[in-house]
C-alpha atoms as a PDB file:
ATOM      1  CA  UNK A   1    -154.659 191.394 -93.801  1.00  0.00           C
ATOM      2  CA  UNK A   2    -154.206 193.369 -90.859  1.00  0.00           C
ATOM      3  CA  UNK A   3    -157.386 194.771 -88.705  1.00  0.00           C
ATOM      4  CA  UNK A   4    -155.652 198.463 -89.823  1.00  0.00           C
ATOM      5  CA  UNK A   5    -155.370 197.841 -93.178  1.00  0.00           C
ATOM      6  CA  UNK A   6    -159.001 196.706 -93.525  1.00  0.00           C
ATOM      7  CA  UNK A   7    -159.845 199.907 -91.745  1.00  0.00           C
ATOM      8  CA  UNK A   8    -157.858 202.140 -94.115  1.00  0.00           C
ATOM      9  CA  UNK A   9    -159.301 200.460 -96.906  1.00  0.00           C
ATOM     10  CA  UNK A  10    -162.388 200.675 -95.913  1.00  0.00           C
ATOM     11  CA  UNK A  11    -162.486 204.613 -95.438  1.00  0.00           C
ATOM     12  CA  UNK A  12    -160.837 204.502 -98.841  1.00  0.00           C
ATOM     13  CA  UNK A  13    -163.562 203.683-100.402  1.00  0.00           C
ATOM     14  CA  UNK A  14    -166.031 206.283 -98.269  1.00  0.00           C
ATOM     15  CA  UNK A  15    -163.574 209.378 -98.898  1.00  0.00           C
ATOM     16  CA  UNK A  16    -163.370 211.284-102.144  1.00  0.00           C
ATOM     17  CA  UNK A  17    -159.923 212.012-102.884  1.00  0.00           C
ATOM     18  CA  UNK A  18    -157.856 212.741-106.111  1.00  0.00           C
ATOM     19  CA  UNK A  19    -154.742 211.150-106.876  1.00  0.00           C
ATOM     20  CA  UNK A  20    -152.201 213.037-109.377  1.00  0.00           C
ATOM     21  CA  UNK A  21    -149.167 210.663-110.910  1.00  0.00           C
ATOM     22  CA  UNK A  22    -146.098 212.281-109.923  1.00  0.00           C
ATOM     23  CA  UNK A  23    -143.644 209.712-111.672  1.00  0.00           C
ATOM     24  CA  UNK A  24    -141.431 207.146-110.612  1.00  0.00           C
ATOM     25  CA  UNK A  25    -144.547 205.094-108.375  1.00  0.00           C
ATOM     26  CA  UNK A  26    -145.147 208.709-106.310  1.00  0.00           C
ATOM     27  CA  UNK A  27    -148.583 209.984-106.319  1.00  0.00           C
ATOM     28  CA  UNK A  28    -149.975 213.140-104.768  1.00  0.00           C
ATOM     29  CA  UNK A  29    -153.425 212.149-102.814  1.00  0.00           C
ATOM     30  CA  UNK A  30    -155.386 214.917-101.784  1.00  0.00           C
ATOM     31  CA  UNK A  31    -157.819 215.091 -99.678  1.00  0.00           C
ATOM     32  CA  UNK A  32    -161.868 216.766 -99.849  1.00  0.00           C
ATOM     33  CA  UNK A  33    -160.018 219.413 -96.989  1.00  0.00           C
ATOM     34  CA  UNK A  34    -157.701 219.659 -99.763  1.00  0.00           C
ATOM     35  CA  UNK A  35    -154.620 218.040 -97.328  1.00  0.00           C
ATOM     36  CA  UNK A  36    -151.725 217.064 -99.827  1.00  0.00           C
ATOM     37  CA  UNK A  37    -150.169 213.644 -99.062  1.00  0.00           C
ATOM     38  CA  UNK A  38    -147.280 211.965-101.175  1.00  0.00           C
ATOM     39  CA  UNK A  39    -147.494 207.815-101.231  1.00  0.00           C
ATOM     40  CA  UNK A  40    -144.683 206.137-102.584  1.00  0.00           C
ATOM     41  CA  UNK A  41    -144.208 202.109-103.350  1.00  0.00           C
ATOM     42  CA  UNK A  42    -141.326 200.005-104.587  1.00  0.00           C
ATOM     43  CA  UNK A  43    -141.102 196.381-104.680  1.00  0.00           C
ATOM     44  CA  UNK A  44    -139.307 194.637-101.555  1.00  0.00           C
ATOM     45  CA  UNK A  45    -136.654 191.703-103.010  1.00  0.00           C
ATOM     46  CA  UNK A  46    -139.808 188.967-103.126  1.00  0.00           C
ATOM     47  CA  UNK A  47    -141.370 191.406-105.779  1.00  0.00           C
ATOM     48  CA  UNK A  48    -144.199 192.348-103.217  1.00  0.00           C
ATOM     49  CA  UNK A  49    -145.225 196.122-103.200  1.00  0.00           C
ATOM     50  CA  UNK A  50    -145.360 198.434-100.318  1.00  0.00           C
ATOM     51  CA  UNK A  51    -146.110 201.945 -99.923  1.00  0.00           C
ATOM     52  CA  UNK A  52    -145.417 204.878 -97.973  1.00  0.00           C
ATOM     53  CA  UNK A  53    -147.237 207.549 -97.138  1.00  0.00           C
ATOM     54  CA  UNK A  54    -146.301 211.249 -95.575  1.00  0.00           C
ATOM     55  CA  UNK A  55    -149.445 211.546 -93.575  1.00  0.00           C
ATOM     56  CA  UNK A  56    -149.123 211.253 -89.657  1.00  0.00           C
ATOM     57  CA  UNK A  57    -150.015 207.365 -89.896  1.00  0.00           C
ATOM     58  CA  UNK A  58    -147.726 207.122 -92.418  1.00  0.00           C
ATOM     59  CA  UNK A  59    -144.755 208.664 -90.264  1.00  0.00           C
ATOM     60  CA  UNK A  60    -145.908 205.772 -88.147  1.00  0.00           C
ATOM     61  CA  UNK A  61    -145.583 203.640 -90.530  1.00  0.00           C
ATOM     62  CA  UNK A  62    -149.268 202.844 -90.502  1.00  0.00           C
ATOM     63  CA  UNK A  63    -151.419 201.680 -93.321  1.00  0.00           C
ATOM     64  CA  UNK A  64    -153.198 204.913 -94.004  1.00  0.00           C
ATOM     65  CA  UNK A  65    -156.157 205.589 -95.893  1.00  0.00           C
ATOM     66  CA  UNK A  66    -154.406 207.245 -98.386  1.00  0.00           C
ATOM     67  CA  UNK A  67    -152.353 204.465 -99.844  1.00  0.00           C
ATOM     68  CA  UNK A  68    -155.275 202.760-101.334  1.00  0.00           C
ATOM     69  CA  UNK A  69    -156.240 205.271-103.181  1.00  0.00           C
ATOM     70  CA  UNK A  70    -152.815 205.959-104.917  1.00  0.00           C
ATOM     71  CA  UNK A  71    -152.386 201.997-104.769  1.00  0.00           C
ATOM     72  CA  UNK A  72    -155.472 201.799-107.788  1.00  0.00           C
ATOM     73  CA  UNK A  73    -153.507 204.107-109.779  1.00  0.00           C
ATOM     74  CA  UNK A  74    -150.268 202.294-109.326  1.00  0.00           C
ATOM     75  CA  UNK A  75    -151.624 199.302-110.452  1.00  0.00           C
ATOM     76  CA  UNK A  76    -153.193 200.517-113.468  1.00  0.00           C
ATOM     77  CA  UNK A  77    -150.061 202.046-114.387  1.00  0.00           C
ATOM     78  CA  UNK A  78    -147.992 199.155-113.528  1.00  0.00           C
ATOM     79  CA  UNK A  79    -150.080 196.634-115.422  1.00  0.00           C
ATOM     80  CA  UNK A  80    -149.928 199.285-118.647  1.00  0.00           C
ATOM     81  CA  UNK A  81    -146.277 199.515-118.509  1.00  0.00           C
ATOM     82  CA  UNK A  82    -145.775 195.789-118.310  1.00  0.00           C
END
């Protein structure tokens, strides 16, 4: 796991955000300054997920704080549908 991952997990779990399914794996993350972010994941050909966010890190193609947010909705989701 990457140093920046670590570090965008870790203010994951420190920031209170809401995450809204918007279908087809996209979720709407807000933020407390109420900042509206879309993360998206697909699986690459391996089956492993990755995500996208439309935050500035995310145009940077950064891991972002964001994404683990929406990535604990995903999975529940994911693991219902299956």
């Amino acid at each position: 796991m990457t140093t920046n991952l670590q570090n965008a997990i870790e203010k994951s779990r420190r920031i209170k955000m809401s995450v809204r399914y918007l279908g087809s794996r996209a979720y709407l993350v807000i933020t407390p300054a109420k900042h509206e972010y879309v993360v998206r994941f697909e699986n690459d050909s391996k089956g492993l997920r990755y995500g996208r966010c439309t935050c500035k890190a995310g145009a940077k193609r950064l891991a972002c704080y964001h994404l683990p947010k929406a990535a604990l909705v995903d999975t529940a989701i994911q693991t219902i549908s299956h």
